[in-house]
N, C-alpha and C. Protein backbone atom coordinates (compact mmCIF):
# COMPACT_ATOMS: atom_id res chain seq x y z
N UNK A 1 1.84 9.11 22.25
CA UNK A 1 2.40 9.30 20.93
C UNK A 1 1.92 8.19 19.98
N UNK A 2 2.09 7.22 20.61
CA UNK A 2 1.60 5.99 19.46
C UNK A 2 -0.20 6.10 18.96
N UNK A 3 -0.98 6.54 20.04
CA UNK A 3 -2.30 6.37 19.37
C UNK A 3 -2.38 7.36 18.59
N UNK A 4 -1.73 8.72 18.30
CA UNK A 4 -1.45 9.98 17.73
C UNK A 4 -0.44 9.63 16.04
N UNK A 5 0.00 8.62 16.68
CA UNK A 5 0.55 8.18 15.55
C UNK A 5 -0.44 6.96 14.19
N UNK A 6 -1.54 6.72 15.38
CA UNK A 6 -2.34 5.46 14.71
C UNK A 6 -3.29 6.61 13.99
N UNK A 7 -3.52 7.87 14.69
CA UNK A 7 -4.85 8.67 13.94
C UNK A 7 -3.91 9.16 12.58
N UNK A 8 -3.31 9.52 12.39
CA UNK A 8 -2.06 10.08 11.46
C UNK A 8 -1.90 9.15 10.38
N UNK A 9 -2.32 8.26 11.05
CA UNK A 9 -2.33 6.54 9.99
C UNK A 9 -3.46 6.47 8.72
N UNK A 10 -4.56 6.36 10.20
CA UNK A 10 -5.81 6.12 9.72
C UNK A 10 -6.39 7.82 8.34
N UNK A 11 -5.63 8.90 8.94
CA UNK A 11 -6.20 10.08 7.97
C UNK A 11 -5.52 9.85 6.59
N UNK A 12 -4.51 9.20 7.04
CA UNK A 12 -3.63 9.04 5.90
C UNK A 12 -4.34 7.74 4.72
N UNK A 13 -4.82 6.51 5.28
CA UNK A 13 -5.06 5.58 4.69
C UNK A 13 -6.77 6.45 3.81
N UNK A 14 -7.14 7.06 4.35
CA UNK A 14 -8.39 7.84 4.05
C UNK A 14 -8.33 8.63 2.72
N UNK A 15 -7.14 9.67 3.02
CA UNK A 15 -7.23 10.41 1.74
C UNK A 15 -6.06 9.57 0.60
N UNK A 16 -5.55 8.47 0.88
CA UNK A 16 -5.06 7.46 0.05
C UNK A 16 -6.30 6.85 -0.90
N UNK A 17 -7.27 6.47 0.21
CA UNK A 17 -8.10 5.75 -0.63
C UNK A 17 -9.08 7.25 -1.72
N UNK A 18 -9.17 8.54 -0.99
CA UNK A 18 -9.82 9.01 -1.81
C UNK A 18 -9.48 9.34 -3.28
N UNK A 19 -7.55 9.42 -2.93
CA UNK A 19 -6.75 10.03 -4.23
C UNK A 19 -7.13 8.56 -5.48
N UNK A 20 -6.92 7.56 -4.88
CA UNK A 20 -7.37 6.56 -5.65
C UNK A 20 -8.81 6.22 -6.42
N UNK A 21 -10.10 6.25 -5.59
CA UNK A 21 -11.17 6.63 -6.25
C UNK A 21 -11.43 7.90 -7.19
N UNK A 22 -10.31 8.73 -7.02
CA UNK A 22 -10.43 10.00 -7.98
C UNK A 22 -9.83 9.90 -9.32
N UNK A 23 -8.64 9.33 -9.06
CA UNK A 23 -7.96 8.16 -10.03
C UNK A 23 -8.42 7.30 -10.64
N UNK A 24 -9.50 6.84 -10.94
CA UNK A 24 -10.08 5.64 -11.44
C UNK A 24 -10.03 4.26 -10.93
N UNK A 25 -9.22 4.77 -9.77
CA UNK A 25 -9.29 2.80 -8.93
C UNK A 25 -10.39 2.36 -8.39
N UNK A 26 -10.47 1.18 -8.23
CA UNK A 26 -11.68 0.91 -7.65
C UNK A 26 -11.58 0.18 -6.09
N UNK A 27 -11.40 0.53 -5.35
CA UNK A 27 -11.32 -0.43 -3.63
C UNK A 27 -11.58 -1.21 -3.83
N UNK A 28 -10.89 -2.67 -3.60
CA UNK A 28 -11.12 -4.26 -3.69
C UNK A 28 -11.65 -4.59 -1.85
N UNK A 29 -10.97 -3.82 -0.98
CA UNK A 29 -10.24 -4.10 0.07
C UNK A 29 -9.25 -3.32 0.84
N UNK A 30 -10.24 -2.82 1.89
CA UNK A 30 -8.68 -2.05 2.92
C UNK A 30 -8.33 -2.74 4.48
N UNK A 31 -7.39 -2.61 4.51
CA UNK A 31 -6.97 -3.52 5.78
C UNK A 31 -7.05 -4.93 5.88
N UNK A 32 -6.48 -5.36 4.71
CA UNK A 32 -6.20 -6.67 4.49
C UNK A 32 -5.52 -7.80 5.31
N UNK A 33 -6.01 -8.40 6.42
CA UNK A 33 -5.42 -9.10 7.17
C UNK A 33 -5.12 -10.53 7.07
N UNK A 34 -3.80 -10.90 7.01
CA UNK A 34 -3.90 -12.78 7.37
C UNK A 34 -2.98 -12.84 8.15
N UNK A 35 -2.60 -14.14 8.72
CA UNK A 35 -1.44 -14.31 9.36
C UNK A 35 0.04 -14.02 8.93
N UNK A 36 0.03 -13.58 7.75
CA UNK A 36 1.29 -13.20 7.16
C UNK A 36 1.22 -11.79 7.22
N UNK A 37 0.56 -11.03 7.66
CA UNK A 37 0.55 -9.69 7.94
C UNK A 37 -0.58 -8.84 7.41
N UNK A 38 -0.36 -7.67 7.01
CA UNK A 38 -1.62 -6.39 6.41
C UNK A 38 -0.99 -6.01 5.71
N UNK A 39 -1.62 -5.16 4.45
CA UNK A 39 -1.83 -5.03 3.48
C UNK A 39 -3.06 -3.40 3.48
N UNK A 40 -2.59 -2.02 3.25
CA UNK A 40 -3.44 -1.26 3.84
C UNK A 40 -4.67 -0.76 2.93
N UNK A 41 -4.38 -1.31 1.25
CA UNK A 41 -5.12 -1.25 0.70
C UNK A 41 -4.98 -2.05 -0.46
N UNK A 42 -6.48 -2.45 -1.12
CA UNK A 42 -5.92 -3.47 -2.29
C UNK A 42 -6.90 -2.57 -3.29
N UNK A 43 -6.46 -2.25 -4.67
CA UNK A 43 -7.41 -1.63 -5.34
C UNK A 43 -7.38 -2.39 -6.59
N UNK A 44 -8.31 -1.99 -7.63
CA UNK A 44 -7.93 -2.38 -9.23
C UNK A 44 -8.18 -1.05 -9.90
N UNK A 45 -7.40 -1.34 -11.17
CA UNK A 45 -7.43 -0.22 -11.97
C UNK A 45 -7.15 -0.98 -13.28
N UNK A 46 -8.02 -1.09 -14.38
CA UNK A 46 -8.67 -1.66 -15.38
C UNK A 46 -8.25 -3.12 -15.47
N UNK A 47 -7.87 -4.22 -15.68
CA UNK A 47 -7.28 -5.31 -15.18
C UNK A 47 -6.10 -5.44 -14.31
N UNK A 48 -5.91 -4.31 -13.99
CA UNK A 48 -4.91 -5.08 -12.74
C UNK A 48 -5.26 -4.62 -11.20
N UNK A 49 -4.25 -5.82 -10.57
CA UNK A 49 -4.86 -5.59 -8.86
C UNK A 49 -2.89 -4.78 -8.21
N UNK A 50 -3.66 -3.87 -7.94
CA UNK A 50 -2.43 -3.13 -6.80
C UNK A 50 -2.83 -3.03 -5.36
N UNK A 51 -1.18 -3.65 -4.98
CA UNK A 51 -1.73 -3.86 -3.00
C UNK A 51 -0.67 -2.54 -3.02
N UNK A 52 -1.54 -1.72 -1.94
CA UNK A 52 -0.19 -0.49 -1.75
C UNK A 52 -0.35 -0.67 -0.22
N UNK A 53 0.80 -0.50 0.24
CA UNK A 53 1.14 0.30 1.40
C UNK A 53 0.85 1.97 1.74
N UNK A 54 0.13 2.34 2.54
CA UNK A 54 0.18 3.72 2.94
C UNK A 54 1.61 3.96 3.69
N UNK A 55 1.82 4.99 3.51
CA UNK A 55 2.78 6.00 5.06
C UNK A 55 2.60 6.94 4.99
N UNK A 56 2.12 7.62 5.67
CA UNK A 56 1.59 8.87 6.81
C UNK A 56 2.69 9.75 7.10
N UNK A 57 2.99 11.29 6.59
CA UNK A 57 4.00 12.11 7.53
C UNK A 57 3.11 13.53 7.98
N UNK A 58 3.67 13.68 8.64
CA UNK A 58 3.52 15.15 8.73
C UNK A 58 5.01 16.15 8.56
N UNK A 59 5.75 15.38 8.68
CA UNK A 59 7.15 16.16 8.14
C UNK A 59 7.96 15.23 7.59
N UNK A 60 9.48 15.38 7.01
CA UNK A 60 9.63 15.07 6.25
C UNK A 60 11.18 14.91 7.37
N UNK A 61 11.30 15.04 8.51
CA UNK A 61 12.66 14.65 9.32
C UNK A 61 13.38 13.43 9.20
N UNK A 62 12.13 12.49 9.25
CA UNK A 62 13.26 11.21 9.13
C UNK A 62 13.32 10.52 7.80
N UNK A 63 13.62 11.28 6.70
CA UNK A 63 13.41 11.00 5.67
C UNK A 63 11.86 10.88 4.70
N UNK A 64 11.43 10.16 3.40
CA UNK A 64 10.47 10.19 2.84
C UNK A 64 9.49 9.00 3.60
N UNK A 65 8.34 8.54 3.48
CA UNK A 65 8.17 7.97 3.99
C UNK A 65 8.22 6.42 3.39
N UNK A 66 8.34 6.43 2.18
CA UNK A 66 8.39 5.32 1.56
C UNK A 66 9.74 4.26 1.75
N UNK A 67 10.96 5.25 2.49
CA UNK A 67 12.00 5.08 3.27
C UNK A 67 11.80 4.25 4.30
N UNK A 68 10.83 4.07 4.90
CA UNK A 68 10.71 3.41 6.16
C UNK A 68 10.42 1.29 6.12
N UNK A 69 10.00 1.36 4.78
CA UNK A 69 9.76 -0.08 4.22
C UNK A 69 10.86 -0.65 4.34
N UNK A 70 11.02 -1.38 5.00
CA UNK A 70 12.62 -2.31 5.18
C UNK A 70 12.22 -3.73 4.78
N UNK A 71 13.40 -4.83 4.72
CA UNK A 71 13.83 -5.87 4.33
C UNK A 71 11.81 -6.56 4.86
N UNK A 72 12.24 -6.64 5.88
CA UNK A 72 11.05 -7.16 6.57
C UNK A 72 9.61 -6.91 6.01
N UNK A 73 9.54 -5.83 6.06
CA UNK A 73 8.11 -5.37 5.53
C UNK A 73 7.70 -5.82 4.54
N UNK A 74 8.65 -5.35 3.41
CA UNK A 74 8.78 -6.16 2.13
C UNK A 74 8.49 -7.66 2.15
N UNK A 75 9.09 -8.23 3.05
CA UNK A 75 8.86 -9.25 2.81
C UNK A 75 7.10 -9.77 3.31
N UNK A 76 6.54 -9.46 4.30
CA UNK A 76 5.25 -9.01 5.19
C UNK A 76 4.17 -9.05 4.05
N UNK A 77 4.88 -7.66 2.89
CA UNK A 77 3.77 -7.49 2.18
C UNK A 77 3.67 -8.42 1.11
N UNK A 78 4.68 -9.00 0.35
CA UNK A 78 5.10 -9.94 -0.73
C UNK A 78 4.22 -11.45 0.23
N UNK A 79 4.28 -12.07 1.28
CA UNK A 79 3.89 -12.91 1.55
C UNK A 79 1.68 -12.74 1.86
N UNK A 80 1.96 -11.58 2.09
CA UNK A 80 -0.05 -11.11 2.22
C UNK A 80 -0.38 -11.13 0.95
N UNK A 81 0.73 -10.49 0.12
CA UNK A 81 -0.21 -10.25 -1.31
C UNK A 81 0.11 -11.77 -1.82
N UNK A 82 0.97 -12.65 -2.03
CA UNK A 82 0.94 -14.11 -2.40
C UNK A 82 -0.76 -15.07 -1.96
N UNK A 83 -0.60 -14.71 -0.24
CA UNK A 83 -1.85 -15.38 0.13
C UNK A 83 -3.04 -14.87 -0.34
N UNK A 84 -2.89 -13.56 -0.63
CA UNK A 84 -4.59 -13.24 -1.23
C UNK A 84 -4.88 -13.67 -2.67
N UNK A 85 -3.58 -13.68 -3.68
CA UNK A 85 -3.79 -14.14 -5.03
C UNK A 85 -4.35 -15.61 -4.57
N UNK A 86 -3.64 -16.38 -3.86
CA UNK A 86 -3.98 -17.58 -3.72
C UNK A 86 -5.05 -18.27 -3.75
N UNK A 87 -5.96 -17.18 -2.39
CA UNK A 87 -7.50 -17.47 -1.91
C UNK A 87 -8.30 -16.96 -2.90
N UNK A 88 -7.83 -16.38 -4.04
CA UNK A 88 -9.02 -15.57 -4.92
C UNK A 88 -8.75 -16.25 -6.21
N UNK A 89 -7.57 -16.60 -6.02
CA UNK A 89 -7.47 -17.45 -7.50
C UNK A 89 -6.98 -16.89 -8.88
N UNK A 90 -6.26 -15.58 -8.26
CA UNK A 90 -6.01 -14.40 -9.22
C UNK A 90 -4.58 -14.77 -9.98
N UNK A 91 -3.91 -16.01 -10.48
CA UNK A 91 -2.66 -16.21 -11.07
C UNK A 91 -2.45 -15.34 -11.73
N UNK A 92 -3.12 -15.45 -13.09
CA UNK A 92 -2.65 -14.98 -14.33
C UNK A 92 -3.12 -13.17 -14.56
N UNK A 93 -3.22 -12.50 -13.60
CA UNK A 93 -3.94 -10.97 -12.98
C UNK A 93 -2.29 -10.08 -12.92
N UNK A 94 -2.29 -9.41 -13.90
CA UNK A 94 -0.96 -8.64 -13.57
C UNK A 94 -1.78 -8.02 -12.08
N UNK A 95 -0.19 -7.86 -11.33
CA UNK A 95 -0.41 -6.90 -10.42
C UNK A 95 0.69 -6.24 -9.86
N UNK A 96 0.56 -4.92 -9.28
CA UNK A 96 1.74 -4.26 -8.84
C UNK A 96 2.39 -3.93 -7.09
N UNK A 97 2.76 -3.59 -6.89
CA UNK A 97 3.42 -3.28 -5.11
C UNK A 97 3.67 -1.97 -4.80
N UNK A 98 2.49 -1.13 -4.75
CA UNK A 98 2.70 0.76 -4.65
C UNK A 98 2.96 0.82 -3.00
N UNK A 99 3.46 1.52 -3.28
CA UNK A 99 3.50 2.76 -1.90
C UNK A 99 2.93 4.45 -2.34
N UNK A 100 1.92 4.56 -1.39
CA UNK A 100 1.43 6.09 -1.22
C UNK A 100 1.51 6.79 -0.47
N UNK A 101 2.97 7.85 -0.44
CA UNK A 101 3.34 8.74 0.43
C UNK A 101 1.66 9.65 0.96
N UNK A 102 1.67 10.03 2.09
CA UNK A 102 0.92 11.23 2.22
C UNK A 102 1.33 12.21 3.08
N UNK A 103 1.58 13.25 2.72
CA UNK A 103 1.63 14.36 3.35
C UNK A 103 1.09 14.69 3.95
N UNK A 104 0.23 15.36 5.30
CA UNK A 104 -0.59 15.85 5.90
C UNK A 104 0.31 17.25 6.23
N UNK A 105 -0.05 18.39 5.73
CA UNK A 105 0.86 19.57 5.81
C UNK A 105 -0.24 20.51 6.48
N UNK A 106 -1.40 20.97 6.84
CA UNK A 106 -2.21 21.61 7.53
C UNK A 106 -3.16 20.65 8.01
N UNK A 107 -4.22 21.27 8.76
CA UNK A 107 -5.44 20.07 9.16
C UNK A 107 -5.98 19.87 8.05
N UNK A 108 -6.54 20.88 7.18
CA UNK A 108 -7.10 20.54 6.04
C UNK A 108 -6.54 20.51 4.39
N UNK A 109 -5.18 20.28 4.51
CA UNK A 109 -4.25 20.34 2.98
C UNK A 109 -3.14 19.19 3.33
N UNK A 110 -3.10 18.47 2.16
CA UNK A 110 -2.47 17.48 2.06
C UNK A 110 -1.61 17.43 0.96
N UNK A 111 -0.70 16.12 0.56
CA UNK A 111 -0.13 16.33 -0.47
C UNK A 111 0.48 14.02 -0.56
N UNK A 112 0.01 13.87 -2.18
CA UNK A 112 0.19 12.46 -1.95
C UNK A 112 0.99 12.43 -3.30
N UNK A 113 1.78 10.95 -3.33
CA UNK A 113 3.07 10.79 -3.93
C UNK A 113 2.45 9.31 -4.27
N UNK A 114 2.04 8.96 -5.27
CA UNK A 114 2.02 7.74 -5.73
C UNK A 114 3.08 6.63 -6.46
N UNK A 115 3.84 5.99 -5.82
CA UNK A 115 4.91 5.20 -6.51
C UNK A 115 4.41 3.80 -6.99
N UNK A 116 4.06 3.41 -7.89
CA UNK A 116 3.92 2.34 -8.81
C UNK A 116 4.85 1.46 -8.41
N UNK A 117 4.56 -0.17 -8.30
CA UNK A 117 6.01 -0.67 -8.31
C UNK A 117 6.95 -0.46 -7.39
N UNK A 118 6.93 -0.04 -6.54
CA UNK A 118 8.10 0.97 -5.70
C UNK A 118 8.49 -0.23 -4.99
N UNK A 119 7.82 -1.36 -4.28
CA UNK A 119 8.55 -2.32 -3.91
C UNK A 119 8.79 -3.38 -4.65
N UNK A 120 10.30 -3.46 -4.93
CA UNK A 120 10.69 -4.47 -5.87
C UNK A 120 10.62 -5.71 -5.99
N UNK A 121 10.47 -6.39 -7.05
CA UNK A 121 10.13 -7.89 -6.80
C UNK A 121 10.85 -8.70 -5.98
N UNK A 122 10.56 -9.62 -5.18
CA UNK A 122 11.25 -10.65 -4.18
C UNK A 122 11.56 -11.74 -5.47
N UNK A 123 12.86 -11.76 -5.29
CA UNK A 123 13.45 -13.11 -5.56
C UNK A 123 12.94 -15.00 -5.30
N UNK A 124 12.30 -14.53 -4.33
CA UNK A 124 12.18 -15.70 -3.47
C UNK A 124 9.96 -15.85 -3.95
N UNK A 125 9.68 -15.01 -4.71
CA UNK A 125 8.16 -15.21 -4.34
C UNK A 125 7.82 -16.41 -5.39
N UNK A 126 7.01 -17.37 -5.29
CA UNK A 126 6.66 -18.47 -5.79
C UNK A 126 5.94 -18.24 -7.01
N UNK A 127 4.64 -17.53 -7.38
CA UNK A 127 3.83 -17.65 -8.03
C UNK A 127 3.11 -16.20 -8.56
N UNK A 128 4.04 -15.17 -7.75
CA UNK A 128 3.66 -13.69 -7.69
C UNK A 128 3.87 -12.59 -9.08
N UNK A 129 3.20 -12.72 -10.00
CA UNK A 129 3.15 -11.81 -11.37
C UNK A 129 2.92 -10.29 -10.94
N UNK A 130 3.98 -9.67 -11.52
CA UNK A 130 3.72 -7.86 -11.42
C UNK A 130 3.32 -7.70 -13.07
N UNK A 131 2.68 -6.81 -12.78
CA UNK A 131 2.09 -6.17 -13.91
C UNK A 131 2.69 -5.00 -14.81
């Protein structure tokens, strides 16, 4: 189940990134790794930088999927996206915290949910500007 769950991932992070290049974003970066965690995609879209989270369903049982982001995660992603402004030097760069539902509803039909913003600002982040 779990590697079934990693391909479900990976189709998902795929037609994320395509809805986005169709969109006018541009891929900075996918699979953003540091020791503070991942980050599944980083894009820009005319001056600003958005780190989104993917989630992957094929049904809709245990709720949406953007539902599944807890305390933790949030915090996971708020500390990856801090360290990458850091190393790039991006302060003064509005930027935002999306989540991109994807649907996978046949092998070949999908359906994606773009939330802007969807994870709310941390209280606690040092130096982190949303856009």
């Amino acid at each position: 189940m779990r590697n079934e769950n990693k391909i479900i991932g990976k189709r998902g992070e795929k037609i994320a990134r395509e809805y986005l290049e169709k969109m006018g974003y541009v891929i900075v970066e996918t699979n953003f790794y540091c020791r503070f965690g991942e980050i599944d995609i980083i894009a820009k879209y005319n001056d600003q930088i958005s780190f989104i989270e993917v989630k992957t369903r094929c049904q809709e049982v245990f709720g949406k999927p953007a539902e599944s982001i807890d305390y933790l995660k949030r915090n996971r992603i708020y500390k990856v996206a801090e360290f990458y402004t850091y190393i790039n030097e991006l302060y003064d760069v509005p930027m935002s915290l999306d989540v991109i539902e994807v649907y996978i509803l046949e092998p070949h039909k999908s359906r994606v949910a773009h939330i802007k913003n969807a994870i709310i600002e941390n209280p606690y982040a040092t130096f982190f500007k949303r856009g």
